[in-house]
C-alpha atoms as a PDB file:
ATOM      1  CA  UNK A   1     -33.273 179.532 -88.424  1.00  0.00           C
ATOM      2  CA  UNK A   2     -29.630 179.496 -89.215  1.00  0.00           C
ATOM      3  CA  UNK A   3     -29.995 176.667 -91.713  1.00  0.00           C
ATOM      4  CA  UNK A   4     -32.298 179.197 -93.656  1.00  0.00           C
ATOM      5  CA  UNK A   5     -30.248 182.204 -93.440  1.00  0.00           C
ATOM      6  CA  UNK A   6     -27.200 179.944 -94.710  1.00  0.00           C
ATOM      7  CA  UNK A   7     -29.587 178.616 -97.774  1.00  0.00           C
ATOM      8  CA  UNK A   8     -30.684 182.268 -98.472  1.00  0.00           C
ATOM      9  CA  UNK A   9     -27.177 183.222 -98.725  1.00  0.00           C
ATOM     10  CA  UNK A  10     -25.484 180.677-100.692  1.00  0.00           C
ATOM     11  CA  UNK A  11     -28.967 180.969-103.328  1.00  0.00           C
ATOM     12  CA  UNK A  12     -27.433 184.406-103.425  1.00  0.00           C
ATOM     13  CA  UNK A  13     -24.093 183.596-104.052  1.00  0.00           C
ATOM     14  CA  UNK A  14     -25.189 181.425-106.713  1.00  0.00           C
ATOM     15  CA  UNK A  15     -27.249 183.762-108.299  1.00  0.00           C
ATOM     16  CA  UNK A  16     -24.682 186.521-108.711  1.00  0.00           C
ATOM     17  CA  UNK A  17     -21.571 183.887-109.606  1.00  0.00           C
ATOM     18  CA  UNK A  18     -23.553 182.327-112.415  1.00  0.00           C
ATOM     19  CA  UNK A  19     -22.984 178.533-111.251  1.00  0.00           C
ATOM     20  CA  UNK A  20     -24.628 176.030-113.318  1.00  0.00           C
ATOM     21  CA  UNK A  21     -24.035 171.826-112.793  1.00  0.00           C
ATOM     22  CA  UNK A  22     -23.557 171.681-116.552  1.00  0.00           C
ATOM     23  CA  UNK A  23     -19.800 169.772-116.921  1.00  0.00           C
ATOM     24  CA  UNK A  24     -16.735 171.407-117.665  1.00  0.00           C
ATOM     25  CA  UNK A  25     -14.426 168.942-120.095  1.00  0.00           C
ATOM     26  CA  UNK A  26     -10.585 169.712-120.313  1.00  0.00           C
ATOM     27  CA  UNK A  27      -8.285 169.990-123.240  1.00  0.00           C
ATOM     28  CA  UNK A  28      -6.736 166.340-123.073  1.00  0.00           C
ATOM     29  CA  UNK A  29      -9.915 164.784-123.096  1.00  0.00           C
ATOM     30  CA  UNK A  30     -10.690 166.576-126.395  1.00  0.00           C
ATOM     31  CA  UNK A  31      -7.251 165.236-127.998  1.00  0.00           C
ATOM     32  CA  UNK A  32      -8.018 161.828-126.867  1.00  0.00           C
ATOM     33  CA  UNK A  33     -11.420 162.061-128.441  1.00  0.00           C
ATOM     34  CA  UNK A  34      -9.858 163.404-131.676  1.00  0.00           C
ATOM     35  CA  UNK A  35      -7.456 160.017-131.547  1.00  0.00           C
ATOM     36  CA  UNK A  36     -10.651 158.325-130.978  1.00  0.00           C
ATOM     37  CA  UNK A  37     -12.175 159.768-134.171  1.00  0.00           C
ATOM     38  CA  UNK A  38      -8.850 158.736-136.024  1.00  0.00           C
ATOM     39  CA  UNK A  39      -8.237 155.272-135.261  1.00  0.00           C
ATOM     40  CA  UNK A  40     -12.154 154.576-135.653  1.00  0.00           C
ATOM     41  CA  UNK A  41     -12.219 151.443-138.388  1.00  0.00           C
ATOM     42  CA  UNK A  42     -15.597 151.542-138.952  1.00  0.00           C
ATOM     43  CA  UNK A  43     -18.496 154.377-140.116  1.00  0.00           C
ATOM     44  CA  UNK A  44     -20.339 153.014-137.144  1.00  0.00           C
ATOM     45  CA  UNK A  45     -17.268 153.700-134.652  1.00  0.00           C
ATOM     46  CA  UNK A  46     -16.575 156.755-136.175  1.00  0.00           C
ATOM     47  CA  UNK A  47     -19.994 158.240-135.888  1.00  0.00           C
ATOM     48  CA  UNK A  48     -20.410 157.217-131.698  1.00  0.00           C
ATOM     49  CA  UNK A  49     -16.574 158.813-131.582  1.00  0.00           C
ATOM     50  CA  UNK A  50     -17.183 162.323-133.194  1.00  0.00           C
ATOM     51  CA  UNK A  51     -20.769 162.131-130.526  1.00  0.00           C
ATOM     52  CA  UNK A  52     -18.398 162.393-128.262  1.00  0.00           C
ATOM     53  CA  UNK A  53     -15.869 164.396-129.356  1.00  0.00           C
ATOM     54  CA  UNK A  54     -18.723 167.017-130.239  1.00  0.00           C
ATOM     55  CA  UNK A  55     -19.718 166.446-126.439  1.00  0.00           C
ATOM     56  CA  UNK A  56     -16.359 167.170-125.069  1.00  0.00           C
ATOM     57  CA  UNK A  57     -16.040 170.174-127.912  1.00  0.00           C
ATOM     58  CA  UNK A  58     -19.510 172.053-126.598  1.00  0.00           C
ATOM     59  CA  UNK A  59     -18.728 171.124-122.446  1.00  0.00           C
ATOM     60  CA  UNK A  60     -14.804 173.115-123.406  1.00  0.00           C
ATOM     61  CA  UNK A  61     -13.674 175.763-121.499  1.00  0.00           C
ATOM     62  CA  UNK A  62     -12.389 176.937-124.968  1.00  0.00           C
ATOM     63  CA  UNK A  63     -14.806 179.217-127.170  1.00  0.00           C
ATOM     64  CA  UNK A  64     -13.109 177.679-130.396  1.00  0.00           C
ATOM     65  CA  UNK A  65     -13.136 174.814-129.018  1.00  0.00           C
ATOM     66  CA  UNK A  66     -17.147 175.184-128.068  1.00  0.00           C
ATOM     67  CA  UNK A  67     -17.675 176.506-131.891  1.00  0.00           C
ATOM     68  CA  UNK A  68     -16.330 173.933-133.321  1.00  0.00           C
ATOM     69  CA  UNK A  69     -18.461 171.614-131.572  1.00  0.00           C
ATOM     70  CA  UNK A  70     -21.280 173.497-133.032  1.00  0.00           C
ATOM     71  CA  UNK A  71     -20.360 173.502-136.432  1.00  0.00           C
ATOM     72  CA  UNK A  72     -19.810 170.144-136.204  1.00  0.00           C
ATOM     73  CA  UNK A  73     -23.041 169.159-134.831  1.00  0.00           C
ATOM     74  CA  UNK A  74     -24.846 171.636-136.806  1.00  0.00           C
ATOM     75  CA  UNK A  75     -23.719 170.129-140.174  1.00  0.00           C
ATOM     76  CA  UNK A  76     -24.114 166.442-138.685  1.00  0.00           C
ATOM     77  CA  UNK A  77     -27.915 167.365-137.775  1.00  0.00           C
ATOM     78  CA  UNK A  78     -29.779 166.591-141.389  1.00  0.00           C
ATOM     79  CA  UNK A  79     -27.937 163.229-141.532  1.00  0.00           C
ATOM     80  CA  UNK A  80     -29.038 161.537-137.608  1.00  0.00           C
ATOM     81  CA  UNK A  81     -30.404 158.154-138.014  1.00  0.00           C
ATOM     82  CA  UNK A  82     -33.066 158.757-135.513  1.00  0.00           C
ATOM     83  CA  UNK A  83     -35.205 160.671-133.065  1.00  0.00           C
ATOM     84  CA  UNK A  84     -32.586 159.502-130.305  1.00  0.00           C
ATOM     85  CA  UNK A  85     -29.873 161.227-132.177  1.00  0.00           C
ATOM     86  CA  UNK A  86     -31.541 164.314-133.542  1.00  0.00           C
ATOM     87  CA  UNK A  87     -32.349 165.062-129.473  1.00  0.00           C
ATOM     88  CA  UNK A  88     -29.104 164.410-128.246  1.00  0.00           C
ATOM     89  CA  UNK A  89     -27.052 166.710-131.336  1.00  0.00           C
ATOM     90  CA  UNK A  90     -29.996 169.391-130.159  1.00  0.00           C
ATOM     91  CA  UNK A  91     -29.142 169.206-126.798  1.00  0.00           C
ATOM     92  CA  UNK A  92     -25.488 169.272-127.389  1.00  0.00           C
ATOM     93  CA  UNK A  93     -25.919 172.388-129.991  1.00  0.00           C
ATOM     94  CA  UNK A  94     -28.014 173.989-126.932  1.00  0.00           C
ATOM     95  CA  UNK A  95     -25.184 173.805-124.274  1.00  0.00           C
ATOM     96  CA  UNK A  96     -22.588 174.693-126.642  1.00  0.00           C
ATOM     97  CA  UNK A  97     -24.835 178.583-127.397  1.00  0.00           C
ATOM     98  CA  UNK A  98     -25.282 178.751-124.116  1.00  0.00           C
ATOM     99  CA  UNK A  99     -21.458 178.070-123.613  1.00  0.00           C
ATOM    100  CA  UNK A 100     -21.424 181.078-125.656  1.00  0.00           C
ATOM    101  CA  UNK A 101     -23.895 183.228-124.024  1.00  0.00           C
ATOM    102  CA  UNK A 102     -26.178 182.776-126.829  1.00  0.00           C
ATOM    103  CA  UNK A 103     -29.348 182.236-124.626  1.00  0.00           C
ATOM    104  CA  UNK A 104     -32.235 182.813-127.083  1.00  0.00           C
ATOM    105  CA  UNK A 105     -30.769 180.236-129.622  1.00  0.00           C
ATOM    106  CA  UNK A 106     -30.111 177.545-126.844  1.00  0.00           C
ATOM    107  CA  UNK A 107     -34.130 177.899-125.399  1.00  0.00           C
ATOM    108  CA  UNK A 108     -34.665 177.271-129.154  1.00  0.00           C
ATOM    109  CA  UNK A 109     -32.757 173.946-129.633  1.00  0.00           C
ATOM    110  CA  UNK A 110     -34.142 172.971-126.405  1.00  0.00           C
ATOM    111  CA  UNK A 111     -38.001 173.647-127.475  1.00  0.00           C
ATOM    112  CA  UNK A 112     -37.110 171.748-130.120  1.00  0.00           C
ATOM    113  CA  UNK A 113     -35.592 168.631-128.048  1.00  0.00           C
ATOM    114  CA  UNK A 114     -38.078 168.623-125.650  1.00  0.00           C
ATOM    115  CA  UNK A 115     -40.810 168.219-128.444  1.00  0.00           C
ATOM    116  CA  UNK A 116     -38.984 164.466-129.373  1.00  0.00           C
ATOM    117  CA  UNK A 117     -38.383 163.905-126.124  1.00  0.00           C
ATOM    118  CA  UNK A 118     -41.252 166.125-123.969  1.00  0.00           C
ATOM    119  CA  UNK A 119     -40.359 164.329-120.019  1.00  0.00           C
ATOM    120  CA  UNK A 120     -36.205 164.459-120.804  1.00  0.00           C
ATOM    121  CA  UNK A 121     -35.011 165.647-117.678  1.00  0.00           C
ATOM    122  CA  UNK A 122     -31.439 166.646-118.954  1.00  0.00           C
ATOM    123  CA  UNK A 123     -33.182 169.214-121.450  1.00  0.00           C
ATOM    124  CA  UNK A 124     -35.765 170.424-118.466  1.00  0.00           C
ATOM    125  CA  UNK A 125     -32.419 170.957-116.346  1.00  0.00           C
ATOM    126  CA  UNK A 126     -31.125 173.111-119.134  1.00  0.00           C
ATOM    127  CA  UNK A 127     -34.400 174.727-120.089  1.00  0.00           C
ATOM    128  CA  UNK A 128     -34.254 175.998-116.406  1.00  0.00           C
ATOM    129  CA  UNK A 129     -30.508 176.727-116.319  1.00  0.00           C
ATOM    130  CA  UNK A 130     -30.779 179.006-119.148  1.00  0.00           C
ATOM    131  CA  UNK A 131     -34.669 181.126-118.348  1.00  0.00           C
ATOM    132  CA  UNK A 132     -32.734 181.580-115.084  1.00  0.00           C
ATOM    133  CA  UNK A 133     -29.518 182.947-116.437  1.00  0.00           C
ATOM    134  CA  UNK A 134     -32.172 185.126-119.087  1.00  0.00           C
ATOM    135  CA  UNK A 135     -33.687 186.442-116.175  1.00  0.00           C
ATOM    136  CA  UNK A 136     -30.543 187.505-114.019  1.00  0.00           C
ATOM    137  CA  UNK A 137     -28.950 189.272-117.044  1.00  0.00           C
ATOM    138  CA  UNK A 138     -31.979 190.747-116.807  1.00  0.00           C
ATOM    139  CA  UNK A 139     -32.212 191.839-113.325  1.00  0.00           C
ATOM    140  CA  UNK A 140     -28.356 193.298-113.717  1.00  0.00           C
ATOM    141  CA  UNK A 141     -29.353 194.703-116.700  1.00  0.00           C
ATOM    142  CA  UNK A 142     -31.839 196.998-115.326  1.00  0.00           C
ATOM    143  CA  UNK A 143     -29.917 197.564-112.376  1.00  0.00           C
ATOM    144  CA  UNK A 144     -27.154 198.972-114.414  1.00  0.00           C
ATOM    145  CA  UNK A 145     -29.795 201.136-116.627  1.00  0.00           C
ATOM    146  CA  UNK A 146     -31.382 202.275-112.863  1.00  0.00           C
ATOM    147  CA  UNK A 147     -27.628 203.488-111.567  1.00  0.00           C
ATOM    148  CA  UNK A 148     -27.066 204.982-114.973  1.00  0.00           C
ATOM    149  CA  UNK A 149     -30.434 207.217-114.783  1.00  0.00           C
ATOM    150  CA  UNK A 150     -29.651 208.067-111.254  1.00  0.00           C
ATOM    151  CA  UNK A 151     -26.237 209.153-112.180  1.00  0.00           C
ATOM    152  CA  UNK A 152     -27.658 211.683-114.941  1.00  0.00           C
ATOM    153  CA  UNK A 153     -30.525 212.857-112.933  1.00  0.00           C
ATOM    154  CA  UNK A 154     -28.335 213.207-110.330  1.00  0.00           C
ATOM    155  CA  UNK A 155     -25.451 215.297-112.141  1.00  0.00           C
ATOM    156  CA  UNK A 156     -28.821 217.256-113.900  1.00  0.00           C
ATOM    157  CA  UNK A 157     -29.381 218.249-110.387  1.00  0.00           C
ATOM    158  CA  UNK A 158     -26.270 219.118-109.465  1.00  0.00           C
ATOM    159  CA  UNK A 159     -25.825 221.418-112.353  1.00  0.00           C
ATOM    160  CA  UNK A 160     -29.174 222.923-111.689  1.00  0.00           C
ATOM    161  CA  UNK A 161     -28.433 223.479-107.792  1.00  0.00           C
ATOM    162  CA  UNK A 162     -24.900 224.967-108.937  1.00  0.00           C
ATOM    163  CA  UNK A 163     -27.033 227.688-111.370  1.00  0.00           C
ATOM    164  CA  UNK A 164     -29.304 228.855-108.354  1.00  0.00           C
END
């Protein structure tokens, strides 16, 4: 019974702190990406380096950082070799709008990747990540309307009660 109580609690704390398992990347990984992307000799070497310098850019902390990732991936989209690479830039370009709260756009990209790649559980993880986040802005969002309604009716009463 305990073990329950505990799970309902912490699925509540998760709920309301917005936790995700998506990967946070720090600042000196980005540089050493961007060296990466400058010493690459090849177009070959320089194509797998700015992958992953996009992937550090979108997983930033930083919301330049996470936009430039974007545009980068965005204007790297028309030119991908292959299926492989179109799903992985429109995975990356989901998690960097969600980085940025841009949910609708994100379930968009990730439609789209899940039609090249339909069983990809990385994109089903997101999928869910982000119709759950859509849903608890939701939920606050109509809690917040609720409180504001009560506060008018409520002060509309008051006012009424003080005429009488």
């Amino acid at each position: 019974m305990d073990a329950k109580i505990m799970s309902f609690f912490d699925s509540v704390s998760s709920f309301f702190s917005g936790s995700d398992n998506i990967p946070w990347c720090d600042r000196d990984i980005i540089a050493g990406c961007e060296k990466e992307v400058a010493n690459a000799r090849n177009a070959e070497n320089k194509n797998e380096s700015l992958m992953r310098l996009s992937w550090a850019l979108v997983h930033s902390r930083q919301t330049e950082d996470v936009n430039r990732g974007i545009a980068m991936l965005e204007a790297s989209l028309d030119s991908s070799s292959s299926p492989l690479q179109t799903r992985e830039k429109l995975y990356l370009l989901a998690v960097g709008h969600y980085r940025n709260g841009d949910y609708a756009r994100s379930r968009q990209l990730l439609e789209r990747c899940l039609e090249i790649a339909p069983d990809w559980r990385q994109a089903l993880t997101l999928k869910k990540v982000v119709e759950d986040r859509v849903t608890k802005d939701g939920v606050i969002g109509i809690g917040i309307a609720a409180t504001a309604v009560g506060l008018v009716v409520g002060g509309i009463a008051a006012a009424v009660a003080r005429k009488k």
